[in-house]
Protein backbone atom coordinates (compact mmCIF):
# COMPACT_ATOMS: atom_id res chain seq x y z
CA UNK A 1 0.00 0.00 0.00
CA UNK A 2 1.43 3.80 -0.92
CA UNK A 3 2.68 5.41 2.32
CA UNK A 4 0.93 8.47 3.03
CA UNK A 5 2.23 11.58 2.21
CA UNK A 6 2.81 14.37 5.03
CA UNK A 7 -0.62 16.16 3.97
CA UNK A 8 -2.05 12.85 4.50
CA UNK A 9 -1.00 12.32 7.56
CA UNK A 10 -2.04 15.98 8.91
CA UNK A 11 -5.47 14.87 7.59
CA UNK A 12 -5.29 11.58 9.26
CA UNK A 13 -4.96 12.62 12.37
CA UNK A 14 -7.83 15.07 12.02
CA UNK A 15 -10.17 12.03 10.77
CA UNK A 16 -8.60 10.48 14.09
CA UNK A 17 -9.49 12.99 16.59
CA UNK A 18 -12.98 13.32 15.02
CA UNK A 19 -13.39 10.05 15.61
CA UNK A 20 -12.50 9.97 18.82
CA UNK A 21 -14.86 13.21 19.69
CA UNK A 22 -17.43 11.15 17.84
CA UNK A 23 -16.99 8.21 19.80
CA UNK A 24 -16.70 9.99 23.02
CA UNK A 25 -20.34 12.18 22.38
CA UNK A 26 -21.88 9.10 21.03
CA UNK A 27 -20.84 7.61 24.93
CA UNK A 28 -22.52 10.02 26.92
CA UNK A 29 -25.64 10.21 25.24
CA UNK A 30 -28.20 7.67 26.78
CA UNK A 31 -32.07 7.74 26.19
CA UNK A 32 -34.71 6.02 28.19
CA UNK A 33 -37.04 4.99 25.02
CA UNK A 34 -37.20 1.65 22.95
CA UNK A 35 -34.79 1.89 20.71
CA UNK A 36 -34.10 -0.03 17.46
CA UNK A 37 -31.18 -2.68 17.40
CA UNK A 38 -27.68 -2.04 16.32
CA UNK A 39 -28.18 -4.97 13.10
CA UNK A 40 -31.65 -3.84 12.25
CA UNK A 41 -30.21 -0.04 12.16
CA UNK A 42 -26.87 -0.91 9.92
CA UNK A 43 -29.58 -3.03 7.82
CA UNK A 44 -31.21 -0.01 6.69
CA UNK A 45 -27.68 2.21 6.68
CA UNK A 46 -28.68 4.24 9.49
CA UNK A 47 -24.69 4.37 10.17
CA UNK A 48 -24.95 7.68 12.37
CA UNK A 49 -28.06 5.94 14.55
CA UNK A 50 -26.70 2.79 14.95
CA UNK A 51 -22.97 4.24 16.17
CA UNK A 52 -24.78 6.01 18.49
CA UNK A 53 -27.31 3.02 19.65
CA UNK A 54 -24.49 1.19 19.99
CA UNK A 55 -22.08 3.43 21.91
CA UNK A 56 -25.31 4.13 24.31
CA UNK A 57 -25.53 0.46 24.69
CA UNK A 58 -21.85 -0.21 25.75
CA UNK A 59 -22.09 2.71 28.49
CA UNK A 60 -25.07 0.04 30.36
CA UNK A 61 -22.77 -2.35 30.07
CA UNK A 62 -19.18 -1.30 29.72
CA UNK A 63 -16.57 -3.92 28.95
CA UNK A 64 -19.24 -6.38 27.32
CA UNK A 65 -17.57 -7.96 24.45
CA UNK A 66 -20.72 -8.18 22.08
CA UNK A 67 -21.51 -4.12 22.66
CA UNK A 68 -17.85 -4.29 21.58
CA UNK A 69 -17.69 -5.68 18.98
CA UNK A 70 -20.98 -3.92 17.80
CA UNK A 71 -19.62 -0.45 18.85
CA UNK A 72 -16.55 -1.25 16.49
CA UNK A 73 -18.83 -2.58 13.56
CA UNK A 74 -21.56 0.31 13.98
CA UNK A 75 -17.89 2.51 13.79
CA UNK A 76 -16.46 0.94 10.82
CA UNK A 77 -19.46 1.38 8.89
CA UNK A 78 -20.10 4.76 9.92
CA UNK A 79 -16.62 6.01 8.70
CA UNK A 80 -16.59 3.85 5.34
CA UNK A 81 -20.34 5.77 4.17
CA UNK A 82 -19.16 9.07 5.29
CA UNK A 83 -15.77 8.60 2.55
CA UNK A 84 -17.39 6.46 0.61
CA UNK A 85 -20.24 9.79 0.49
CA UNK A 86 -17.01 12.49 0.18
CA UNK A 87 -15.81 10.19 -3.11
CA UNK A 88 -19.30 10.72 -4.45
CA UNK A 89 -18.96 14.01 -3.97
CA UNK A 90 -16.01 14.69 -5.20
CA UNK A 91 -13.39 15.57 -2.00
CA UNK A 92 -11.45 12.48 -2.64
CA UNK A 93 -8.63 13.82 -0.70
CA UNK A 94 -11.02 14.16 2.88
CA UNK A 95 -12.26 10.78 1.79
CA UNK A 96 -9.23 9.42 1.24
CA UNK A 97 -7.64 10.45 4.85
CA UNK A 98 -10.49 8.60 6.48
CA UNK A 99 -10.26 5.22 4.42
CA UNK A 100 -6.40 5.63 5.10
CA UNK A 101 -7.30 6.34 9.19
CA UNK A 102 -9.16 2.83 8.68
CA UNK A 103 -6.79 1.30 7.12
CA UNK A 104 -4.19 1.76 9.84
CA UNK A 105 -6.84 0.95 12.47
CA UNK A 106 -7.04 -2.75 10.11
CA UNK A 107 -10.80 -1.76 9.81
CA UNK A 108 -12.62 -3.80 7.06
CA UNK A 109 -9.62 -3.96 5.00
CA UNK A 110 -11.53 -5.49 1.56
CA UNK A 111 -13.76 -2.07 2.02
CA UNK A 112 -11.40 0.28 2.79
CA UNK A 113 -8.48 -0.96 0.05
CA UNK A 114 -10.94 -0.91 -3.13
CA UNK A 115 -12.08 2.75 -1.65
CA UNK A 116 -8.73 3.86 -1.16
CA UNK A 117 -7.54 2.85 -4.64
CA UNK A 118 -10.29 4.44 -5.72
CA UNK A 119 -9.46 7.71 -4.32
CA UNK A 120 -6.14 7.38 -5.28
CA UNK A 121 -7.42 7.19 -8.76
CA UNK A 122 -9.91 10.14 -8.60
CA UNK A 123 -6.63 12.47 -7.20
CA UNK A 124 -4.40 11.17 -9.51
CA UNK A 125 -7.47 12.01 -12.39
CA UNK A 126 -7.77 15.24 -10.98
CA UNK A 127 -3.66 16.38 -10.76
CA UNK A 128 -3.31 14.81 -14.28
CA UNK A 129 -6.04 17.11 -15.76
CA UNK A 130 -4.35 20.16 -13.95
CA UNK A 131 -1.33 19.48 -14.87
CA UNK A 132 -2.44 19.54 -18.53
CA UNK A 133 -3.80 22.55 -18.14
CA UNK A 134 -1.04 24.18 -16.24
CA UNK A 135 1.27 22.66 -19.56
CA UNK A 136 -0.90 24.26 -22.21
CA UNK A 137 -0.53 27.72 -20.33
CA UNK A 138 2.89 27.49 -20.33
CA UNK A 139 3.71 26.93 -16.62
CA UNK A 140 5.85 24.05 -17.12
CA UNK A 141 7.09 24.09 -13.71
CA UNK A 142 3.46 24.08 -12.05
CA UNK A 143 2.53 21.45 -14.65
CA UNK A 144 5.10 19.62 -13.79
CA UNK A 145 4.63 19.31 -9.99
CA UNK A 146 0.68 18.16 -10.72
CA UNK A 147 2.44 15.25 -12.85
CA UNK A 148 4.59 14.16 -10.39
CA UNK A 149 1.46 14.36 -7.53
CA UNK A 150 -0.93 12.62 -9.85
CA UNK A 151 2.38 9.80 -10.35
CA UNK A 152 2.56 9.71 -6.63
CA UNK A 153 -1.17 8.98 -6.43
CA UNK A 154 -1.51 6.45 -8.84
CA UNK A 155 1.88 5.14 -10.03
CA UNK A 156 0.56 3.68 -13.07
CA UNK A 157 -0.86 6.49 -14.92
CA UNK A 158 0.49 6.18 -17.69
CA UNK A 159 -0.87 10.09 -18.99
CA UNK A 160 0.78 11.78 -15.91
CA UNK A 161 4.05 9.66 -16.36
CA UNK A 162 4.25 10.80 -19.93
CA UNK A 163 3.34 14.56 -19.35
CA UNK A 164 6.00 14.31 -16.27
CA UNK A 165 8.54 12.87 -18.59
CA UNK A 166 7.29 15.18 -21.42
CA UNK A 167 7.62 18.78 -19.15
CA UNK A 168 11.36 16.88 -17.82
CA UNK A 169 12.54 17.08 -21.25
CA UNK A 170 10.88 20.20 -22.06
CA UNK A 171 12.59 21.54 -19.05
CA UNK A 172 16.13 20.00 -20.14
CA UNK A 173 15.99 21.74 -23.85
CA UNK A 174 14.95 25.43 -22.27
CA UNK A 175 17.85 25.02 -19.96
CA UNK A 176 20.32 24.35 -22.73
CA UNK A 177 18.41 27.00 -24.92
CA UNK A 178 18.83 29.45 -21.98
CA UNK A 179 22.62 28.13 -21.54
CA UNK A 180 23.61 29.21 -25.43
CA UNK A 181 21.84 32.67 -25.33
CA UNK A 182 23.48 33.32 -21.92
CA UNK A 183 26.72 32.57 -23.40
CA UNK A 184 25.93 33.75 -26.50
CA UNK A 185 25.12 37.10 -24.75
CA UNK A 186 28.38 37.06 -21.71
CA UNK A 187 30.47 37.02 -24.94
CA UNK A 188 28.87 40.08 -26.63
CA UNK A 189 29.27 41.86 -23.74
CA UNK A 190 33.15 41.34 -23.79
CA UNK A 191 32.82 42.51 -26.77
CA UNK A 192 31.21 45.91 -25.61
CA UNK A 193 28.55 44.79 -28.37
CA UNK A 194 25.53 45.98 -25.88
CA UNK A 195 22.76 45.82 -28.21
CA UNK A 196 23.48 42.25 -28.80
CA UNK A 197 24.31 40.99 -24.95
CA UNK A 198 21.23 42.42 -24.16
CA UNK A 199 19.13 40.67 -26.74
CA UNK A 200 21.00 37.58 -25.58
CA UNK A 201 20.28 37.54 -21.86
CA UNK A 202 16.61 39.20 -22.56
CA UNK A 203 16.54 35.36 -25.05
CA UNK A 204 17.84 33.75 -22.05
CA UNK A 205 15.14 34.73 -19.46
CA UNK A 206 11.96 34.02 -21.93
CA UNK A 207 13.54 30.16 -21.85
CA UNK A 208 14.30 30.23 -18.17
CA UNK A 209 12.27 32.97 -16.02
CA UNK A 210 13.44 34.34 -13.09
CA UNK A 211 17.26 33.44 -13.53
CA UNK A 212 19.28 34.89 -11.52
CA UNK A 213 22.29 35.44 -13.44
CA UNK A 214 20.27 36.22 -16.89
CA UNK A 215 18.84 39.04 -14.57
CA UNK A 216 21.04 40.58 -13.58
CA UNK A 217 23.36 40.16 -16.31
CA UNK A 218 19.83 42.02 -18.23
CA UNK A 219 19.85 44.38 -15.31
CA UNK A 220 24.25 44.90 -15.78
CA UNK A 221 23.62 45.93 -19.50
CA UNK A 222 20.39 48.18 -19.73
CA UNK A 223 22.45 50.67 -16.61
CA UNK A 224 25.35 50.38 -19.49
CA UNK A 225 23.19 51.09 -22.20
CA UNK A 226 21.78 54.19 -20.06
CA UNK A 227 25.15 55.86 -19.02
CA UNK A 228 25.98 55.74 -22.80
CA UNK A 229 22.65 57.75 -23.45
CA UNK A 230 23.33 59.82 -21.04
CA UNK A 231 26.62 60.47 -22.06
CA UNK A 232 25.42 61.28 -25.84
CA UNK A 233 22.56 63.30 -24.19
CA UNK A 234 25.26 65.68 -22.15
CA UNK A 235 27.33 65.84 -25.60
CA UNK A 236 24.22 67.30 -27.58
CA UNK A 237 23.22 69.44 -24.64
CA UNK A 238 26.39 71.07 -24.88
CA UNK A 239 26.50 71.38 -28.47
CA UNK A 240 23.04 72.86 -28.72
CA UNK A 241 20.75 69.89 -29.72
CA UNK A 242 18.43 69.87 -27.30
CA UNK A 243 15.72 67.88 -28.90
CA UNK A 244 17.94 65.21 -29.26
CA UNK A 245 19.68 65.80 -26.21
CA UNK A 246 15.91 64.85 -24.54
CA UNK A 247 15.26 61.60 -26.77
CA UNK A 248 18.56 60.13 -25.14
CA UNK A 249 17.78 60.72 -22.09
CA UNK A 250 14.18 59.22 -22.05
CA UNK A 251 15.67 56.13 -23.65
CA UNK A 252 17.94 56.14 -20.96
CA UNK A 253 14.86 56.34 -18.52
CA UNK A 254 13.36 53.72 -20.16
CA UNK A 255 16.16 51.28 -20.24
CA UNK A 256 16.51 52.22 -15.99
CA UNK A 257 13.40 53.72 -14.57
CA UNK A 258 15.79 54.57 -11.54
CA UNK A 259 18.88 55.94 -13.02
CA UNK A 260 20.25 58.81 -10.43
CA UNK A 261 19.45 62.68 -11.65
CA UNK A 262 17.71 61.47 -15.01
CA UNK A 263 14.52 62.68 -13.89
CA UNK A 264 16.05 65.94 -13.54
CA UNK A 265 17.98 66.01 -16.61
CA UNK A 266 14.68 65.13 -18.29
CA UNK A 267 13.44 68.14 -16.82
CA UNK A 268 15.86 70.57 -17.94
CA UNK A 269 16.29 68.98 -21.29
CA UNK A 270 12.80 70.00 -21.80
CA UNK A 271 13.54 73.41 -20.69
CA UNK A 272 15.46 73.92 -23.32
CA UNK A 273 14.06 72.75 -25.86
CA UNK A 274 10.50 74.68 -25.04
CA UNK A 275 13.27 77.84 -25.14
CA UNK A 276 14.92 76.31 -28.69
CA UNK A 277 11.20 76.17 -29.57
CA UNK A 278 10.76 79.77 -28.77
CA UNK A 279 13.69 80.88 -30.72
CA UNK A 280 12.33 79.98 -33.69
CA UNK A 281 8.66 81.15 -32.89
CA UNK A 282 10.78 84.67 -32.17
CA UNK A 283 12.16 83.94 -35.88
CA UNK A 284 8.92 83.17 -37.71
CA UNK A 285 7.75 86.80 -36.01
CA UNK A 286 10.64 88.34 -37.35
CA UNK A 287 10.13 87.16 -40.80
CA UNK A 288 6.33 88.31 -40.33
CA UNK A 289 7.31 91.46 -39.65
CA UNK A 290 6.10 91.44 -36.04
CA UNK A 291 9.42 92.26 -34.14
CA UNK A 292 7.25 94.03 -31.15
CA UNK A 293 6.17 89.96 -30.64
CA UNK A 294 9.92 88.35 -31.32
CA UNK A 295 11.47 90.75 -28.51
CA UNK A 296 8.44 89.61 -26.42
CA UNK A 297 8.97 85.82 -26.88
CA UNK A 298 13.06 86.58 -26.43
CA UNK A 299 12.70 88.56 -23.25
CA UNK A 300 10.51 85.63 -21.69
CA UNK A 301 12.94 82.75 -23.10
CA UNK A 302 15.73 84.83 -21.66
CA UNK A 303 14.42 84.94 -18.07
CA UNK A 304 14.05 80.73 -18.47
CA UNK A 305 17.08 79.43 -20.05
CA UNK A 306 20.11 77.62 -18.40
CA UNK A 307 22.17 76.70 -20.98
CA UNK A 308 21.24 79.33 -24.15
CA UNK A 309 21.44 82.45 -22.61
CA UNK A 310 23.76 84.00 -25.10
CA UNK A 311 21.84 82.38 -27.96
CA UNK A 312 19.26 83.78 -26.90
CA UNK A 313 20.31 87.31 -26.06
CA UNK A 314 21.89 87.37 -29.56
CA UNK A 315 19.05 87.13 -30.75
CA UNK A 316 17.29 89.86 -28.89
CA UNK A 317 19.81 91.83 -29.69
CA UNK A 318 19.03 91.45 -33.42
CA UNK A 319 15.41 91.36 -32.66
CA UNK A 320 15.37 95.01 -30.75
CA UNK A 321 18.08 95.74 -34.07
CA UNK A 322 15.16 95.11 -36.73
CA UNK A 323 12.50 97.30 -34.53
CA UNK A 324 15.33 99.88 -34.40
CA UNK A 325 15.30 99.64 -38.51
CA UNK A 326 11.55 98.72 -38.83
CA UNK A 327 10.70 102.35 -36.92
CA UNK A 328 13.55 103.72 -38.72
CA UNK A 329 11.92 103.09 -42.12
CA UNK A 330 8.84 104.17 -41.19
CA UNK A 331 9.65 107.37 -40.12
CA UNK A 332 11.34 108.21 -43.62
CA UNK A 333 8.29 107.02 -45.22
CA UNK A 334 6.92 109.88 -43.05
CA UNK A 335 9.23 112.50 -44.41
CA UNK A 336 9.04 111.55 -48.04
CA UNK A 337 5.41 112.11 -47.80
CA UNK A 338 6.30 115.74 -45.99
CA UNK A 339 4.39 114.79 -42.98
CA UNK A 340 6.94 116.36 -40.66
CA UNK A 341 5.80 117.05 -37.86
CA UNK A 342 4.80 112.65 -37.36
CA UNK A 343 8.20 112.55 -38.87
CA UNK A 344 10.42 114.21 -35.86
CA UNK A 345 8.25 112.51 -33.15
CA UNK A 346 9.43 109.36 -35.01
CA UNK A 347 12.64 110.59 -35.00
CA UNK A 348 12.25 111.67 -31.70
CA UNK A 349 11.01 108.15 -30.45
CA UNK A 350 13.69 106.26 -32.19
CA UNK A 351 16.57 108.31 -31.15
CA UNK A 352 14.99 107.48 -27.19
CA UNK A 353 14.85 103.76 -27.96
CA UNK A 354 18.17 103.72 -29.65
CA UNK A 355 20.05 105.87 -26.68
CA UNK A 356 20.42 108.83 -28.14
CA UNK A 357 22.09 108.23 -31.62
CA UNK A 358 21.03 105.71 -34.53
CA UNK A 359 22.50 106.45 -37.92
CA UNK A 360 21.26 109.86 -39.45
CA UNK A 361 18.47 110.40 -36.99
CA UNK A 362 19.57 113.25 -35.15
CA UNK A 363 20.89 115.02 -38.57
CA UNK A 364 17.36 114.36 -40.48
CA UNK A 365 15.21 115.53 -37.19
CA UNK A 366 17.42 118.77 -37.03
CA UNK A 367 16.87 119.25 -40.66
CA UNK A 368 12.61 118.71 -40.55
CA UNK A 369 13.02 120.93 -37.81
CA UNK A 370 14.24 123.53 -39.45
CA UNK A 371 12.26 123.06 -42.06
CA UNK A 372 9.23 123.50 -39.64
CA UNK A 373 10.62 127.02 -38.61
CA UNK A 374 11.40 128.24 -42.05
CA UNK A 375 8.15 127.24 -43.90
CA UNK A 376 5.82 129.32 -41.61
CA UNK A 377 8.00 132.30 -42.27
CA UNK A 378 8.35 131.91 -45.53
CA UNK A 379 4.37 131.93 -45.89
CA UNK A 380 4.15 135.04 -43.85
CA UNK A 381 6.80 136.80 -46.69
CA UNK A 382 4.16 135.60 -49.07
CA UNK A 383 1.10 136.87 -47.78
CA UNK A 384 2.86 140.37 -47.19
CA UNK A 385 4.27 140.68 -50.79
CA UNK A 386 3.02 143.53 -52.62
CA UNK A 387 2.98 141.88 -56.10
CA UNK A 388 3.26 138.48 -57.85
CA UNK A 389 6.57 137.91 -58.17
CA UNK A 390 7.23 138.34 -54.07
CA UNK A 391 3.92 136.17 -53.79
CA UNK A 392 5.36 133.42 -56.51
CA UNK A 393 9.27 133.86 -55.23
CA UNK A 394 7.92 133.20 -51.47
CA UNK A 395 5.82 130.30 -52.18
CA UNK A 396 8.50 128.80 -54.70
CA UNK A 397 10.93 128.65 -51.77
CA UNK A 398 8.62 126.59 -49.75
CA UNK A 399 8.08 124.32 -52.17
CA UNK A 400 11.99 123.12 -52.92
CA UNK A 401 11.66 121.44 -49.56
CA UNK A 402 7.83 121.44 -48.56
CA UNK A 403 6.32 120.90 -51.79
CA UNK A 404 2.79 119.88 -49.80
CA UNK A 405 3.06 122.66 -47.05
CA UNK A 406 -0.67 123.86 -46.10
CA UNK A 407 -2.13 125.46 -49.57
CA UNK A 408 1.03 126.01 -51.28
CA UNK A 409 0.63 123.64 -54.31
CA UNK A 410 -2.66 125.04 -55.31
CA UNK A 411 -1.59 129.13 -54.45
CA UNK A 412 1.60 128.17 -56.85
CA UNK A 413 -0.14 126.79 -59.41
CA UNK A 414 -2.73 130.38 -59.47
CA UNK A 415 0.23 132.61 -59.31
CA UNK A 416 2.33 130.30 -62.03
CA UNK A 417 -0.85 130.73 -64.84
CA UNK A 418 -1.36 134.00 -63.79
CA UNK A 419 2.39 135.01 -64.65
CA UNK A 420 1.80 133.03 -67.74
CA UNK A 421 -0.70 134.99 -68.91
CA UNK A 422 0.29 137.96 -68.30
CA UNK A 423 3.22 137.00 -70.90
């Protein structure tokens, strides 16, 4: 007969105390009516009753050999319908720790043998199917322990043999699979070829989960891999590539969630590159026309950057340089259409902005200026003329360098036809 295993026993011993609680309750119980005999109660399988009958029987007469030996059959019985009802049911294992309590005890030992082997067989059933299950998943070493359980059960199952032998061999190949990629990948690392080693080792765990040495060999290779990026990242930082500088170092985040101070080199990685991305919105504005909205965007970046401060003040610089010229041509559009006066508050404005001097500024304001004084006085020569010619020589004057000044263009044109006539 299989010994039982250490969860057997456990669940022996249980059966064996609750048999001994059973026995003891079924002693002090005693009743006064007519009761029906211990046979004609196992005749018609009143098991419970008649271990009770008989147990009530024994305390009137204790040490009776008969009440005995009916006690013990009324106890056997019992015990063999409640595993035989367990089997039925389905809990082979609780049956089978009570036919195995029996057994030991030498109760009914035809009974208790087929009903044993029977459970045996249900268990054994049972692992079998699990393991199956546990093999088509993929969790060989699960499978593999269900096999073995279902062999111990029933040594002759052939199924659970085969699918123990089958996961064994299984088990064998993956190890020698996982051996060549390992290798495979300790010599690509020796060879600094990272890429590869990785790969390897990554090959290696999918055959053999959970190993050790593949992990951290894995583990050894992705922190290389990251310093690297990192390394690459710093170089483009310092060279001005931002952008790129920030896709190394989130692949070096992803390779090592953990790696020290990439979180904040992340951080100011994207710094920068929201200021490189600023710089060329300040650029596009240029090109529109719109420097008033490039210094703008530059004065903000300049206040944010740590690393392209003097990019970006250069390009302030030019930036304020372009509104200097911008305002610059637009007041000389102001003067070549003689609107002075707007003119020399441009002027005026620009020369402010500028610090005091920008090109001709100061030279063309002193100029409209002048002009500004002279004009007035020249009209006042030609309102007092006394003839023609002082009216036409006055107005003439103005209109060298004021060709638009108040009426002048139309009183010239008058005096010119008059003079013309009069020829």
């Amino acid at each position: 007969m299989t010994t039982p295993t250490p969860s057997h026993r456990r669940r022996h011993r249980r059966a064996h105390l609750g048999l001994c609680a059973l026995a003891l309750l079924s002693a002090c119980r005693g009743a006064v009516e007519q009761r029906a005999s211990v046979d004609e109660l196992l005749a018609h399988a009143a098991y419970g009753e008649a271990y009770r009958e008989a147990a009530r029987l024994l305390d009137e007469q204790p040490g009776d050999p008969q009440r005995e030996r009916d006690l013990e059959r009324a106890r056997v019985a019992y015990w063999l319908d409640e595993g035989r009802r367990l089997a039925l049911e389905g809990d082979a294992e609780a049956a089978l720790a009570i036919f195995d309590e029996l057994a030991a005890q030498g109760a009914a030992p035809s009974a208790v043998e087929q009903w044993q082997a029977k459970c045996r067989r249900m268990i054994s059933e049972e692992r079998r199917l699990e393991g199956w299950e546990l093999e088509l998943a993929g969790d060989f070493d699960a499978a593999a322990q269900r096999y073995r359980e279902a062999v111990e059960y029933q040594p002759d199952d052939a199924f659970a043999a085969a699918g123990l032998e089958r996961i064994e061999m299984l088990a064998a190949w993956r190890r020698d699979q996982r051996n060549a990629y390992y290798n495979s990948g300790t010599r690509d690392l020796r060879n600094f070829a990272l890429p590869e080693a990785r790969r390897s080792f990554e090959a290696a765990l999918k055959f053999l989960p959970g190993d050790e040495d593949a992990v951290k060999r894995v583990a050894e290779v992705r922190r290389v891999q990251a310093d690297e990026r990192v390394r690459l990242g710093e170089q483009l930082a310092a060279e001005g590539h931002f952008h790129a500088s920030l896709g190394e170092y989130r692949q070096a985040a992803e390779l090592v969630p953990d790696l020290p101070g990439i979180d904040a080199r992340i951080a100011a990685a994207e710094l920068e590159v929201s200021v490189a991305d600023g710089l060329s919105r300040a650029e596009r504005a240029l090109l529109a026309g719109d420097s008033d909205d490039a210094i703008a965007i530059l004065e903000e970046q300049l206040t944010r950057t740590a690393a392209q401060g003097l990019t970006v003040q250069l390009a302030l610089d030019a930036a304020r340089e372009r509104r200097l010229e911008q305002k610059y041509e637009a007041a000389l559009a102001l003067e070549r259409d003689f609107d002075f006066a707007a003119a020399v508050a441009a002027y005026d404005a620009l020369a402010t902005e500028a610090g005091g001097f920008y090109q001709d500024v100061l030279a063309r304001r002193g100029t409209l200026a002048s002009y500004m004084q002279i004009a007035p006085q020249l009209y006042a020569e030609y309102e007092a003329a006394g003839d023609d010619a002082g009216r036409l020589s006055a107005l003439r004057k103005i209109a060298l360098f004021w060709p638009t000044y108040l009426d002048v263009p139309e009183r010239l044109d008058e005096l010119e036809r008059r003079a013309g006539a009069a020829r």
